[in-house]
Protein backbone atom coordinates (compact mmCIF):
# COMPACT_ATOMS: atom_id res chain seq x y z
CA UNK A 1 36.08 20.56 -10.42
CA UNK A 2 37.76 21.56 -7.62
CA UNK A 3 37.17 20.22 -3.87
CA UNK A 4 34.79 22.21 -1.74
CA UNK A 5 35.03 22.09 1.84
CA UNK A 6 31.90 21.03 4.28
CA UNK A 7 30.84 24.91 5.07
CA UNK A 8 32.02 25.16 9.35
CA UNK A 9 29.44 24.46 12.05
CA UNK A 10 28.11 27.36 13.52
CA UNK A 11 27.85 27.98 17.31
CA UNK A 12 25.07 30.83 17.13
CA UNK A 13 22.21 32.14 14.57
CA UNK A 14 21.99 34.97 13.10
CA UNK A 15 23.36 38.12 10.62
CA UNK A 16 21.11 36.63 7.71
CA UNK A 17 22.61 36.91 3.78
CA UNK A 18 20.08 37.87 2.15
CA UNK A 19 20.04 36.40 -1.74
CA UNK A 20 17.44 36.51 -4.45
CA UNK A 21 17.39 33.98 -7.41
CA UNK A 22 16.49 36.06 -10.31
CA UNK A 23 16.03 35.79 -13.87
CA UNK A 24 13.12 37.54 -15.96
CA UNK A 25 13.01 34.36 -18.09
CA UNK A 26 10.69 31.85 -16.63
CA UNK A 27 11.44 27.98 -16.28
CA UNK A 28 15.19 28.33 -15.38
CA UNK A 29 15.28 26.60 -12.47
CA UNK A 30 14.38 29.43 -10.05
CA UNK A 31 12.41 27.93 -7.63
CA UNK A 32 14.01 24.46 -8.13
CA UNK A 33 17.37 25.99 -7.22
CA UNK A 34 15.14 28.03 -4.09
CA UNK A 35 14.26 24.89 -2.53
CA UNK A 36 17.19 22.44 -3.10
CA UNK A 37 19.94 24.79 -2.07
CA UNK A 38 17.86 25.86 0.57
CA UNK A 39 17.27 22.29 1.99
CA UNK A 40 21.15 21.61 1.30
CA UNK A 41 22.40 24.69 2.95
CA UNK A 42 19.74 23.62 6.11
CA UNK A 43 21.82 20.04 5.89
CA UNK A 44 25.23 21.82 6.82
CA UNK A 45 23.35 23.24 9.56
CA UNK A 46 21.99 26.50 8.49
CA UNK A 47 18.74 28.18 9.63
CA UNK A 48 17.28 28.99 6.37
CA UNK A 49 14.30 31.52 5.57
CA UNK A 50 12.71 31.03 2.10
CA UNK A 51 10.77 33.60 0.46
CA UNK A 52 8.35 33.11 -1.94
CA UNK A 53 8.22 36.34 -3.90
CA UNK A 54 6.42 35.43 -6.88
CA UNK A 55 2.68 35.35 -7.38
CA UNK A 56 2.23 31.90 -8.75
CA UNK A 57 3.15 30.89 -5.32
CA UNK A 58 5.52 27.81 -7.24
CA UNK A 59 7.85 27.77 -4.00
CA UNK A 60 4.93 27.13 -1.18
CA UNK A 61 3.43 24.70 -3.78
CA UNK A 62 6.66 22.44 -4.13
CA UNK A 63 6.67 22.06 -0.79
CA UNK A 64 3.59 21.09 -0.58
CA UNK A 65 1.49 24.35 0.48
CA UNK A 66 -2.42 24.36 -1.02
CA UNK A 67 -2.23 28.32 -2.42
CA UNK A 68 -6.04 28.40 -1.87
CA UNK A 69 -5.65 27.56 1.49
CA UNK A 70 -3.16 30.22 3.10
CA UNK A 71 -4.71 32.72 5.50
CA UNK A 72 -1.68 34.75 5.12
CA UNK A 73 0.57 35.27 2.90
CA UNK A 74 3.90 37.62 2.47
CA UNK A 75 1.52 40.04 0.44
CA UNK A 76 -0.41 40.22 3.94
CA UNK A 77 3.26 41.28 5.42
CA UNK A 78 3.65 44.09 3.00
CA UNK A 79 0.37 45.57 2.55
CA UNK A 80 -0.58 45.69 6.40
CA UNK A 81 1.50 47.14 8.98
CA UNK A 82 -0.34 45.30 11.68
CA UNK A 83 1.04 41.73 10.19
CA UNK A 84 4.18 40.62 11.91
CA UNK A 85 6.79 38.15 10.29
CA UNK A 86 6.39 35.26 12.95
CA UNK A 87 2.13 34.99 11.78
CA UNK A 88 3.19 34.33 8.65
CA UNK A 89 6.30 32.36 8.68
CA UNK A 90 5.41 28.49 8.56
CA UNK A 91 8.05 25.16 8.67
CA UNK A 92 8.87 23.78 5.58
CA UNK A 93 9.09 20.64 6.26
CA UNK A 94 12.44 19.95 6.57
CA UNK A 95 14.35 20.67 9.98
CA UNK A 96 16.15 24.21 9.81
CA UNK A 97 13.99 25.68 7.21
CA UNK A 98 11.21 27.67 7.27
CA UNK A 99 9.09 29.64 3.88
CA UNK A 100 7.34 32.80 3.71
CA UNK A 101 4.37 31.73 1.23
CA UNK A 102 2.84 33.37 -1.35
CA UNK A 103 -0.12 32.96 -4.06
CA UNK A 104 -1.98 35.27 -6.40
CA UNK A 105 -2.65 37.77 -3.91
CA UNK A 106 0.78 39.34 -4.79
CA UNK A 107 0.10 40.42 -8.04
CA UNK A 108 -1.99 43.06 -6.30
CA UNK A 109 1.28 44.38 -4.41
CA UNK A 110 2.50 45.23 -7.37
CA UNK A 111 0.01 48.04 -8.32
CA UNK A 112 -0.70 48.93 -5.08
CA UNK A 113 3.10 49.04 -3.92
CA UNK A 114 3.45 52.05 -6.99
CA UNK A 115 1.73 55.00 -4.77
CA UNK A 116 3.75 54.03 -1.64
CA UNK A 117 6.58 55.89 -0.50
CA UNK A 118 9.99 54.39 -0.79
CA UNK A 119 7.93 51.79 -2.60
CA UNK A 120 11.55 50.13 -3.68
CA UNK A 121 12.14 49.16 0.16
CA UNK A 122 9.34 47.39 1.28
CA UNK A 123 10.77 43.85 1.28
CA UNK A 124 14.20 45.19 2.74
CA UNK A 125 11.58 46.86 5.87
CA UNK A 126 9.43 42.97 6.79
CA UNK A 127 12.38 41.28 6.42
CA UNK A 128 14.64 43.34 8.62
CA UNK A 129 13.02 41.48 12.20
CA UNK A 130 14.35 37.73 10.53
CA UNK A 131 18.13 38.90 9.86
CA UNK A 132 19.14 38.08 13.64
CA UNK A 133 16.91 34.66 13.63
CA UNK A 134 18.51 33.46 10.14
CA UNK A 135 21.59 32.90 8.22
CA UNK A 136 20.50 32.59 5.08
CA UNK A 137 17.43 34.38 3.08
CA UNK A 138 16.64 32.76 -0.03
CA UNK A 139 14.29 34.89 -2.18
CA UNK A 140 12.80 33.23 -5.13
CA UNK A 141 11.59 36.30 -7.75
CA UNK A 142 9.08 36.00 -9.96
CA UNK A 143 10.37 35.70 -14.18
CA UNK A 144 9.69 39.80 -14.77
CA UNK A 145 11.63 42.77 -13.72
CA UNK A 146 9.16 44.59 -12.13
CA UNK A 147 9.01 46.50 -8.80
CA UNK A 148 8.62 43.08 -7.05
CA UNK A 149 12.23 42.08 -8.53
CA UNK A 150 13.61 45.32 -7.64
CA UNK A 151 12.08 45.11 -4.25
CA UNK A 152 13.86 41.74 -4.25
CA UNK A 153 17.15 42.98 -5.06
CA UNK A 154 17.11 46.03 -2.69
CA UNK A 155 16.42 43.80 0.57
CA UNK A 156 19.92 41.57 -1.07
CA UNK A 157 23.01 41.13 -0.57
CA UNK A 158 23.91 38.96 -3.36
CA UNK A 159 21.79 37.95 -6.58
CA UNK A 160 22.10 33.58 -8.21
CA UNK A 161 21.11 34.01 -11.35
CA UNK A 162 20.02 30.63 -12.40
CA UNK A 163 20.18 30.34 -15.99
CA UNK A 164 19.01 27.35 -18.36
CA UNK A 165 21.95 26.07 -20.88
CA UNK A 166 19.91 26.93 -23.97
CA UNK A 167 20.31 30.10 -26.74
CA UNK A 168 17.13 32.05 -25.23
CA UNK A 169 18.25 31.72 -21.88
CA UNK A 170 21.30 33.62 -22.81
CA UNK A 171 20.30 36.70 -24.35
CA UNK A 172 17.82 38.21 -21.37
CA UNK A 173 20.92 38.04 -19.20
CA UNK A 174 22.21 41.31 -20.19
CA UNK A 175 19.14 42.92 -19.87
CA UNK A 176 18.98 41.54 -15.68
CA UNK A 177 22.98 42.62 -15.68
CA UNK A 178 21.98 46.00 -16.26
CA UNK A 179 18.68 45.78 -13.51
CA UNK A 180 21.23 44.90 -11.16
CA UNK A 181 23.49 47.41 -11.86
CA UNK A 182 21.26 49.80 -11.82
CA UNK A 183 19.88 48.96 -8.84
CA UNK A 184 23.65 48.73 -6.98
CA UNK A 185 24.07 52.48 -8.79
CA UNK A 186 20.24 54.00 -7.01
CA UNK A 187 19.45 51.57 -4.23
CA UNK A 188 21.68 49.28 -2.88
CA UNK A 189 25.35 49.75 -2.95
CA UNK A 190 26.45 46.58 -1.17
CA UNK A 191 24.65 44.35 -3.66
CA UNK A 192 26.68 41.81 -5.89
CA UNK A 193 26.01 38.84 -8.43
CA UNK A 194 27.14 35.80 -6.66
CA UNK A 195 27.43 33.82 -9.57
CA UNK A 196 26.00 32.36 -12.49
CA UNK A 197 24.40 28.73 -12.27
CA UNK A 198 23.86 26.69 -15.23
CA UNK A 199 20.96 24.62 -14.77
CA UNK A 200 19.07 21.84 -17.09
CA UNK A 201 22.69 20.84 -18.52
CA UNK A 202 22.42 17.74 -20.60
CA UNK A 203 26.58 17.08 -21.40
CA UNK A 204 24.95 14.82 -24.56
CA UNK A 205 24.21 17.75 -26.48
CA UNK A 206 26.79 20.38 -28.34
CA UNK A 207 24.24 22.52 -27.69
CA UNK A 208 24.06 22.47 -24.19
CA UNK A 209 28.09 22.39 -24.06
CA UNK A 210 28.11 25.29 -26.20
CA UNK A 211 25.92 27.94 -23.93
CA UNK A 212 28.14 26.51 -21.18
CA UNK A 213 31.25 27.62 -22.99
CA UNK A 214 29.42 30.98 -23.74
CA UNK A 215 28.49 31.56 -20.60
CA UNK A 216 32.60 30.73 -19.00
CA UNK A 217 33.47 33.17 -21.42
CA UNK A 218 31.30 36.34 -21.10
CA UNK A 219 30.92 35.91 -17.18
CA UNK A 220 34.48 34.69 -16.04
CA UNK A 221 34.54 33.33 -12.67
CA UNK A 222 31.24 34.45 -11.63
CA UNK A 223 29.87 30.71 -13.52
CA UNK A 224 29.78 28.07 -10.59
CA UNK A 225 31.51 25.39 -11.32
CA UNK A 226 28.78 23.49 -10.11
CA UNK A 227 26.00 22.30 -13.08
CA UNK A 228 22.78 21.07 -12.53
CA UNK A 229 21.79 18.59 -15.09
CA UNK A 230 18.57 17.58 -15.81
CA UNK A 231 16.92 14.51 -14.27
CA UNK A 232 13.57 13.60 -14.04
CA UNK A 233 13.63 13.36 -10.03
CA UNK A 234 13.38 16.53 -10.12
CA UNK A 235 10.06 16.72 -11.24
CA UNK A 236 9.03 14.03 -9.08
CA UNK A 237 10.41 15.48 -6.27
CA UNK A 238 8.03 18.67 -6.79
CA UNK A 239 4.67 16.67 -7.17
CA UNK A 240 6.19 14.89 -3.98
CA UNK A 241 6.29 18.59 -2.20
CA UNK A 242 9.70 17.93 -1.10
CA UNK A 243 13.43 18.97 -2.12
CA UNK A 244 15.11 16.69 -3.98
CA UNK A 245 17.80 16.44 -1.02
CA UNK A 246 14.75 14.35 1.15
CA UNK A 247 13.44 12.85 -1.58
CA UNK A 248 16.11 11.23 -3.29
CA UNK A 249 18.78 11.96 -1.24
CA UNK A 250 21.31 10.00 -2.66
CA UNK A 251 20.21 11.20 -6.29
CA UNK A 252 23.01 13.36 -8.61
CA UNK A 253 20.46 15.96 -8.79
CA UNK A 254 20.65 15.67 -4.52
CA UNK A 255 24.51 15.72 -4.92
CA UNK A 256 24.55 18.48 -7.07
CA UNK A 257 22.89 20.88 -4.78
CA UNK A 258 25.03 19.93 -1.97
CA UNK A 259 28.04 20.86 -4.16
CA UNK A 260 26.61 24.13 -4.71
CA UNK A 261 25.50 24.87 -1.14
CA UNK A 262 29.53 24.30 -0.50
CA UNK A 263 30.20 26.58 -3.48
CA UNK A 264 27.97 29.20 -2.40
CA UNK A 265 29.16 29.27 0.92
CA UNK A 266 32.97 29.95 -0.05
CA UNK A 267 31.94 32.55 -1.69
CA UNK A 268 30.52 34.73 0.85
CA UNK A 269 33.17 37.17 2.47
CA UNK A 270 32.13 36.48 6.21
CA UNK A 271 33.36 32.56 5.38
């Protein structure tokens, strides 16, 4: 494992890098990834938007959001022009980072986005007034690769896939590869995979050690060489509403995330 630098303080705010976690197989570790690296990347003294782009609204919910209870939501932000960015934008919780919510209501966006013109852009247009307030955009995409994900992708700048060491988790991958290229080809030139996270790793199992080598091997240096394990703070850190970073900070789950906010960050060409 090599060492990872602290990521450098920053004097000013701004000239966001926009990245979406995506991978059309749900339970990965999307939103759990969202969150923590979120929270770890706000640690190193970040300003960090996150966007909850998928309609069962798991993001506002694990940190502690009642869906029921939103007045507005990010479908409010697409669907009506009169909705600006700062009336829906609320704190997470934790200093430095703020969430776009979601709930069911987005599932609507979805058919209705279809008749709109340059439907594929929509994200990339009510996102465009947080770039100067942010440095990082998180976007956590829902486990399909529908026009949501490919509005997603189009507002990015870099796509984590998060991706579970088991067999099943591995073969949708090439499917997303070629959604992503495709989308770099028609939409989005400047759009690349920042890497490949393995996530749920138990190092007790061949099994586990076996996707992992699979994974080195078909994707090269594009695997982080951070792992997330499993643990069962995790979990607890969700029903708490919290990332795992406040919750148990001094957890290896906690520590992992920290790693890969480092990782992440030497990754980016403006570092």
């Amino acid at each position: 494992m090599p060492v990872f630098p602290d990521p450098r303080p920053l004097t000013e705010h701004g000239g966001a890098r926009v990245i979406s976690m995506c991978n059309q197989k749900g339970g990965v570790g999307k939103t759990t990834t969202t969150i923590n690296l979120g929270a770890s990347l706000a640690e190193f003294g970040r300003k960090v938007l996150l966007v909850d782009f998928d309609p069962q609204g798991s993001l506002s919910v694990g940190l502690g959001l009642n869906p029921h209870e939103m007045d507005l939501t990010i479908y409010n932000l697409l669907m009506d022009r009169e909705t600006t960015l700062d009336e829906v934008v609320v704190p997470s919780g934790i200093e430095g980072m703020d969430l776009l919510p979601s709930n069911i209501d987005l599932s609507a966006a979805e058919v209705q986005l279809v008749h709109e013109v340059a439907r594929e852009q929509t994200l990339q247009r009510v996102l465009a007034p947080a770039l100067e307030h942010y440095d990082i955009i998180l976007i956590d995409c829902q486990p399909s690769l529908g026009l949501l994900t490919v509005n997603a992708l189009t507002a990015s700048d870099g796509v984590i896939v998060p991706l579970e060491c088991e067999y099943f988790a591995l073969r949708g991958v090439a499917l997303l590869k070629t959604t992503i290229d495709k989308v770099r080809e028609r939409l989005n030139p400047k759009l690349e995979i920042d890497g490949v996270l393995g996530t749920m790793f138990d190092g007790r199992t061949l099994h586990s050690r076996e996707v992992m080598e699979r994974l080195v091997s078909a994707w090269g240096d594009k695997v982080f060489h951070t792992v997330i394990r499993r643990t069962v703070k995790f979990s607890d850190a969700t029903v708490a509403g919290e990332p795992i970073t406040s919750y148990a900070s001094s957890s290896t789950g906690a520590d992992a995330y920290r790693q890969l906010a480092k990782e992440v960050v030497t990754r980016w060409p403006a570092e």
